[in-house]
Protein backbone atom coordinates (compact mmCIF):
# COMPACT_ATOMS: atom_id res chain seq x y z
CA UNK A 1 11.35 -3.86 12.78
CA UNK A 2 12.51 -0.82 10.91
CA UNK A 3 14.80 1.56 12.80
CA UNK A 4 14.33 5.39 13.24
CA UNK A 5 17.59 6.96 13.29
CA UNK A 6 18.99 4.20 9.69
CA UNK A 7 15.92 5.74 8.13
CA UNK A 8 16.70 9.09 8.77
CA UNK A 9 20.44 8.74 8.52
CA UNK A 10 20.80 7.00 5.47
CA UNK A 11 17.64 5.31 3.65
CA UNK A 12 15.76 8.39 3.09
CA UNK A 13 18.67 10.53 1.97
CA UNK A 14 19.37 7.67 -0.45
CA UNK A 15 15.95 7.91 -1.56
CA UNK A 16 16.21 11.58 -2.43
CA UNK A 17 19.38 11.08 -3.92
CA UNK A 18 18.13 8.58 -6.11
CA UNK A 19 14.93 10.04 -6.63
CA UNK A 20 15.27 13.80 -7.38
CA UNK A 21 10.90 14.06 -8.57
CA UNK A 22 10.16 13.72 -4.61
CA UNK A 23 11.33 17.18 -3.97
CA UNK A 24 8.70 18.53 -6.92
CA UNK A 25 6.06 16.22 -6.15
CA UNK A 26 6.19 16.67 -1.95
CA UNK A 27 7.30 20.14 -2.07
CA UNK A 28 7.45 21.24 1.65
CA UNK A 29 9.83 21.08 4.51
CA UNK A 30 8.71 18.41 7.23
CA UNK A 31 9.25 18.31 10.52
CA UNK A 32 9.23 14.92 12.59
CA UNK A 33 9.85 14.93 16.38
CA UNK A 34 9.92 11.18 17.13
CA UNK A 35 10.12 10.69 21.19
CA UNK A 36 12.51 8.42 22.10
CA UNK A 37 14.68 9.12 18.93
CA UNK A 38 15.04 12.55 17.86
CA UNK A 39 14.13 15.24 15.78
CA UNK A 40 14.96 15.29 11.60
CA UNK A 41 13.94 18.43 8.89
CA UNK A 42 12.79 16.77 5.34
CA UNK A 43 13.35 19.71 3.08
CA UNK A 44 11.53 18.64 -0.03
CA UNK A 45 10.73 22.21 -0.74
CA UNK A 46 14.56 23.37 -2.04
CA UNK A 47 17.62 22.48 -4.11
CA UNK A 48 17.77 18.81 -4.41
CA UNK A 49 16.44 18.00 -0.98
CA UNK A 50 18.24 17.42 2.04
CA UNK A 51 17.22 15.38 5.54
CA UNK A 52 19.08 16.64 8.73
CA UNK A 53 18.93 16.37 12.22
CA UNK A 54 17.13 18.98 14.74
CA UNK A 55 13.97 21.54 14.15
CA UNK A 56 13.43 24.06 11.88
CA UNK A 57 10.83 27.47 12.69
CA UNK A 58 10.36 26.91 8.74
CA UNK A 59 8.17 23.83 8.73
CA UNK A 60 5.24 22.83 6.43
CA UNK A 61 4.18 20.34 8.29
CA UNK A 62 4.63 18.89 11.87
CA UNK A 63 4.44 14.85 12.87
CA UNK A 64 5.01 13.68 16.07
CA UNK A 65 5.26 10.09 17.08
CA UNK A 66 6.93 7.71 20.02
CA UNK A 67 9.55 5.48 18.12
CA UNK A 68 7.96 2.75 18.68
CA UNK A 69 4.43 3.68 16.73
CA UNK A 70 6.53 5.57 14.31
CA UNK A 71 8.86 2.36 13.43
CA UNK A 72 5.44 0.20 13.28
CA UNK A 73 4.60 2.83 10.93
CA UNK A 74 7.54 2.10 8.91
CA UNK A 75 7.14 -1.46 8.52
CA UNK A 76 3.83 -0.92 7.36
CA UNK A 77 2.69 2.70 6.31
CA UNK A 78 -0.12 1.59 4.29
CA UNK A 79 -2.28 -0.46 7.26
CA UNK A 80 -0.49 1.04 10.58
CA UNK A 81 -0.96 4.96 9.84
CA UNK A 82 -4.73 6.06 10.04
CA UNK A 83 -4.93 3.21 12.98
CA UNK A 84 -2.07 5.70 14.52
CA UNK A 85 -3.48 9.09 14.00
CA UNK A 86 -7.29 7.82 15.40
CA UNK A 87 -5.53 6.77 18.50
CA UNK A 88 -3.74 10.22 18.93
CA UNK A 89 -0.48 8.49 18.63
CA UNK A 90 0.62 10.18 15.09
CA UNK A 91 -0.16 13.69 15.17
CA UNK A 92 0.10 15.56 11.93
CA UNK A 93 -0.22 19.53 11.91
CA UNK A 94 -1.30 19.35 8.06
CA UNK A 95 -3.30 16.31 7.04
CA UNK A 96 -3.44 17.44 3.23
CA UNK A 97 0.43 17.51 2.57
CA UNK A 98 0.46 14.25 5.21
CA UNK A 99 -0.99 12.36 2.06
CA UNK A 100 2.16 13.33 -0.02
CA UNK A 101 4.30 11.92 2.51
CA UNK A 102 3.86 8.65 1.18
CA UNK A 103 6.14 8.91 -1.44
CA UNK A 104 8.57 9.28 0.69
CA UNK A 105 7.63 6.20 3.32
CA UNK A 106 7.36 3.39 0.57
C-alpha cells in the first residue's frame, strides 16, 4: 500500500523535479487535507513548483480524504477515485482542475 507522508515528502517533489511541464500543464496551487496524515500545498501554479507541508488561504483547489481512502487512491487512481468521490469519501472543491491532477498521481 502506498504511503501518504513518502508521497508527499519525497515522490512527488521528485516528480516535479524531474518533470518541470506539470507546473504549465496543472497550473494551480492544491490543497490536500488528508485525516490521519496531514496537510501538504502543491504549488503547480509558480516558479518550478514546490510541495510543502500545512495550508495555504491561496488554494485552487481543495481535496480532502482519510489516509486510508486517499492511499487506496494511490495504489490505484485510475479505478479507486470516482468510486471515492460517489461515496463522499474524496471531496474535491473544483472537479474541473481535479481532472488535471492526474498527471501528477500516475
Amino acid at each position: 500500500m502506498a504511503d501518504t507522508e513518502k508521497f508527499f515528502g519525497s515522490y512527488l517533489p521528485r516528480k516535479i523535479k524531474e518533470n518541470p511541464e506539470m507546473v504549465e500543464s496543472v497550473g494551480a496551487v492544491i490543497q490536500f487535507d488528508i485525516g490521519g496524515a496531514g496537510c501538504w500545498t502543491v504549488d503547480l501554479k509558480s516558479g518550478l513548483g514546490e510541495v510543502r507541508e500545512g495550508p495555504t488561504a491561496d488554494n485552487d483547489c481543495l481535496v480532502t480524504c482519510e489516509k486510508e481512502d486517499w492511499e487506496q487512491l494511490l495504489d490505484d487512481p485510475g479505478s479507486v477515485a470516482m468510486g471515492l468521490l460517489f461515496k463522499g469519501k474524496l471531496k474535491v472543491s473544483n472537479f474541473a482542475l481535479a481532472k488535471r491532477l492526474t498527471t501528477i498521481l500516475k
